[in-house]
N, C-alpha and C. Protein backbone atom coordinates (compact mmCIF):
# COMPACT_ATOMS: atom_id res chain seq x y z
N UNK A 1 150.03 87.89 35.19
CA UNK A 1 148.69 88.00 34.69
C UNK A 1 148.73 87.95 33.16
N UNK A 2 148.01 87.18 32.71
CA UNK A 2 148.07 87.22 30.88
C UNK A 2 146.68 88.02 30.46
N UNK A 3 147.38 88.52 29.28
CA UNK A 3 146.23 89.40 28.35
C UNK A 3 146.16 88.88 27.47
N UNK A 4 145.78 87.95 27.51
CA UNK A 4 145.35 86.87 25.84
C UNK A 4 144.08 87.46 25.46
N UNK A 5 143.56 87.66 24.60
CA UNK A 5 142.32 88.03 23.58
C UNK A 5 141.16 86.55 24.23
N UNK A 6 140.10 87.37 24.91
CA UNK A 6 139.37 86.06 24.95
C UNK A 6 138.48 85.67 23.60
N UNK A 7 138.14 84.17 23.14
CA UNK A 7 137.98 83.82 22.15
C UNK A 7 136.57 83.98 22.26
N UNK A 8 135.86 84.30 20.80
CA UNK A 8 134.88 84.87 20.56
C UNK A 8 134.15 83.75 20.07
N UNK A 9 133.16 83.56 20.60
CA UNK A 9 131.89 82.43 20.99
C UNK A 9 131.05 82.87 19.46
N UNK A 10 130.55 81.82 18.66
CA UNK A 10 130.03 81.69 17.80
C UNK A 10 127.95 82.36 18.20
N UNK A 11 127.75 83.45 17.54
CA UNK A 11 126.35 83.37 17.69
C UNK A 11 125.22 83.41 16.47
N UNK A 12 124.13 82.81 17.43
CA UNK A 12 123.14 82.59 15.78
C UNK A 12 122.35 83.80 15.97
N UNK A 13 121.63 84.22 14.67
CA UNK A 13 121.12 85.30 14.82
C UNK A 13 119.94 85.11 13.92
N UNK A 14 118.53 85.60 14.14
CA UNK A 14 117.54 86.02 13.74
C UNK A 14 117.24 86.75 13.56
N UNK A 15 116.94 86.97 11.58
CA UNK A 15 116.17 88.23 11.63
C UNK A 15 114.49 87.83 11.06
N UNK A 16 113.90 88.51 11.82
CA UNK A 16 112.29 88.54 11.37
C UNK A 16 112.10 89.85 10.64
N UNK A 17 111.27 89.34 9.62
CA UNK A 17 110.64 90.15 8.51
C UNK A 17 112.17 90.34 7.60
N UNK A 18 111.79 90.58 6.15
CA UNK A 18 112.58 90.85 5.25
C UNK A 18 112.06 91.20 4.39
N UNK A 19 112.12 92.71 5.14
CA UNK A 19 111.76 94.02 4.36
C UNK A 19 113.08 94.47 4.40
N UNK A 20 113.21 95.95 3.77
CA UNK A 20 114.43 96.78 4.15
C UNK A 20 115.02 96.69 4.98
N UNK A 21 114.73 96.91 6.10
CA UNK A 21 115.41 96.73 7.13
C UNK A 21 115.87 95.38 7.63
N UNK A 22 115.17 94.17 7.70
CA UNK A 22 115.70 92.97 7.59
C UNK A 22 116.65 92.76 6.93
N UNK A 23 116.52 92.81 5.31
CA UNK A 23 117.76 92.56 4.57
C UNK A 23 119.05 93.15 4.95
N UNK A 24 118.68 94.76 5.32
CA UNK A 24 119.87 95.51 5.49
C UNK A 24 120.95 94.95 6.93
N UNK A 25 120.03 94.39 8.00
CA UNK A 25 120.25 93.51 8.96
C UNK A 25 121.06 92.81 8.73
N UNK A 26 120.48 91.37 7.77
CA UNK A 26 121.51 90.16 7.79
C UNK A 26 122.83 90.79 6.70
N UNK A 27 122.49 91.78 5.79
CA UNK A 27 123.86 92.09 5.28
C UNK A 27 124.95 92.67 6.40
N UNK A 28 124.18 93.62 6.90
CA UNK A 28 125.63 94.21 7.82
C UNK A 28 125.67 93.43 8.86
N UNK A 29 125.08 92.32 9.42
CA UNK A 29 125.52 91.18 10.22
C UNK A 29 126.77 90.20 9.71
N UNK A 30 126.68 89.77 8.27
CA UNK A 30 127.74 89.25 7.52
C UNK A 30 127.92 88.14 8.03
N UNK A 31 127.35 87.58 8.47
CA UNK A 31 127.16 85.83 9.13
C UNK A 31 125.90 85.02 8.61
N UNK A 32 126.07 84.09 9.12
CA UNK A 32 124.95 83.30 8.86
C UNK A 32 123.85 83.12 9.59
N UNK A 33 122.59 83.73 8.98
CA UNK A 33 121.48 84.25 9.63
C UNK A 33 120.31 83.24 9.10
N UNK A 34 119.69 83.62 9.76
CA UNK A 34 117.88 83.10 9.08
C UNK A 34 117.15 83.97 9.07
N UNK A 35 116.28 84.54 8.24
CA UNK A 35 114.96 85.56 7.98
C UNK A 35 114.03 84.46 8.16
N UNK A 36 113.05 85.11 8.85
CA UNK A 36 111.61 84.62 8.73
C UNK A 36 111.23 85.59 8.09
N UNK A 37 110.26 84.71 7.44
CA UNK A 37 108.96 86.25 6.51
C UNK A 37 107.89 85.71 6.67
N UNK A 38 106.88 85.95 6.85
CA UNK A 38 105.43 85.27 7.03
C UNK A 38 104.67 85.48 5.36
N UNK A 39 105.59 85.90 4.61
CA UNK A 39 104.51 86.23 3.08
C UNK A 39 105.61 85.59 2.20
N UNK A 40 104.99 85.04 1.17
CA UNK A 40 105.35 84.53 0.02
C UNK A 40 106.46 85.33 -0.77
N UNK A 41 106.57 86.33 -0.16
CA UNK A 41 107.46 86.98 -1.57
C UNK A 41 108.79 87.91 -0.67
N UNK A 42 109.95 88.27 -1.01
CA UNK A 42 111.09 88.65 0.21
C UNK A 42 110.46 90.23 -0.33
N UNK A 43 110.70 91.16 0.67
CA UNK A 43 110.70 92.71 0.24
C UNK A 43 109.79 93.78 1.64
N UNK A 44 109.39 92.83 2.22
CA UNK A 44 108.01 93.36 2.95
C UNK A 44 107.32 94.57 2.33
N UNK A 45 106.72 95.30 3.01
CA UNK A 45 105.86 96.56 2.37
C UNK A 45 106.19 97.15 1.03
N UNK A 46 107.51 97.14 0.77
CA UNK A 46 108.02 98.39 -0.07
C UNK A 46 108.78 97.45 -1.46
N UNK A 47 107.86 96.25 -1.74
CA UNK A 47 107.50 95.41 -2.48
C UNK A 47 107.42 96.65 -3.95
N UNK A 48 107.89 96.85 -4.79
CA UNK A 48 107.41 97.60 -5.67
C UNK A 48 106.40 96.87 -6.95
N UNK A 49 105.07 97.78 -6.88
CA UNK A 49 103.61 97.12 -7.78
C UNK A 49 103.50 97.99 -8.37
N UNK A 50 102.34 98.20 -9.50
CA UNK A 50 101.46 99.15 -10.22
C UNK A 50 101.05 99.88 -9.18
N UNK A 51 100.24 99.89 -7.90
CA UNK A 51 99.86 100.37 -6.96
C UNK A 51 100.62 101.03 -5.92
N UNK A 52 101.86 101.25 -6.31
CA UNK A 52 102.89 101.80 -5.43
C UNK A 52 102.95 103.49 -6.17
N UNK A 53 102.75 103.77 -7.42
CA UNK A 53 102.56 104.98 -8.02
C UNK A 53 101.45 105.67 -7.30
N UNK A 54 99.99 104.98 -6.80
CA UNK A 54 99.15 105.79 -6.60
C UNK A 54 98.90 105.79 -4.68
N UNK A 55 99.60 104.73 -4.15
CA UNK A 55 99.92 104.40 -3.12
C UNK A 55 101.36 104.73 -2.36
N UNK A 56 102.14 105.45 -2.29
CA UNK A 56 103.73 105.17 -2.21
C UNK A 56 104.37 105.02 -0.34
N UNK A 57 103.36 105.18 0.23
CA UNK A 57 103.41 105.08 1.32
C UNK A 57 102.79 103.59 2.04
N UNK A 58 101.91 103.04 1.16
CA UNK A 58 101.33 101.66 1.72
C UNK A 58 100.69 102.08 2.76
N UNK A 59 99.52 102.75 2.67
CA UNK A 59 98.94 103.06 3.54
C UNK A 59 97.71 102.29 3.32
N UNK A 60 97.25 101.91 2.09
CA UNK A 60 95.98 101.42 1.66
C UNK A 60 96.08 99.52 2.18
N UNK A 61 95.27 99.44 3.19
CA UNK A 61 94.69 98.40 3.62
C UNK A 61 95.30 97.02 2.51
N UNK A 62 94.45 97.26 1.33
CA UNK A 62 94.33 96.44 0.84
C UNK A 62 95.51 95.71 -0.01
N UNK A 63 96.68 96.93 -0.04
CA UNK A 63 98.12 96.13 -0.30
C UNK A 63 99.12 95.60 1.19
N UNK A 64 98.42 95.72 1.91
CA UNK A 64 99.10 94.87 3.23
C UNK A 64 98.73 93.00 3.01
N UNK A 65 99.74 92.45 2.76
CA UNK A 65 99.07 90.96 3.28
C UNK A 65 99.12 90.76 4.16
């Protein structure tokens, strides 16, 4: 009977959203990934603005895109 190491199959991986946790995702994945983001800018919520001092939770509607 042989105990050879079975060979490890290449996988792709998706991460959606790239917020914190996305980013932190494809880093400790350490492969080659794809993020989707549906907004113009990488960071999701915790995007830091002028409005994050009086907001720090993003609770206010109107900084969600």
């Amino acid at each position: 009977m042989s105990t050879a190491t079975p060979l490890l199959t290449p996988r792709h991986v998706a991460v959606i959203g790239d917020g914190a946790g996305g980013l932190v995702a494809a880093h400790e994945l350490r492969r080659q990934v794809v993020i989707f983001e549906h907004r113009h800018r990488v960071g999701g919520s915790w995007v830091y603005t002028a409005e994050v001092e009086f907001d720090p939770l993003c609770l206010d509607p109107k900084r969600r895109a």
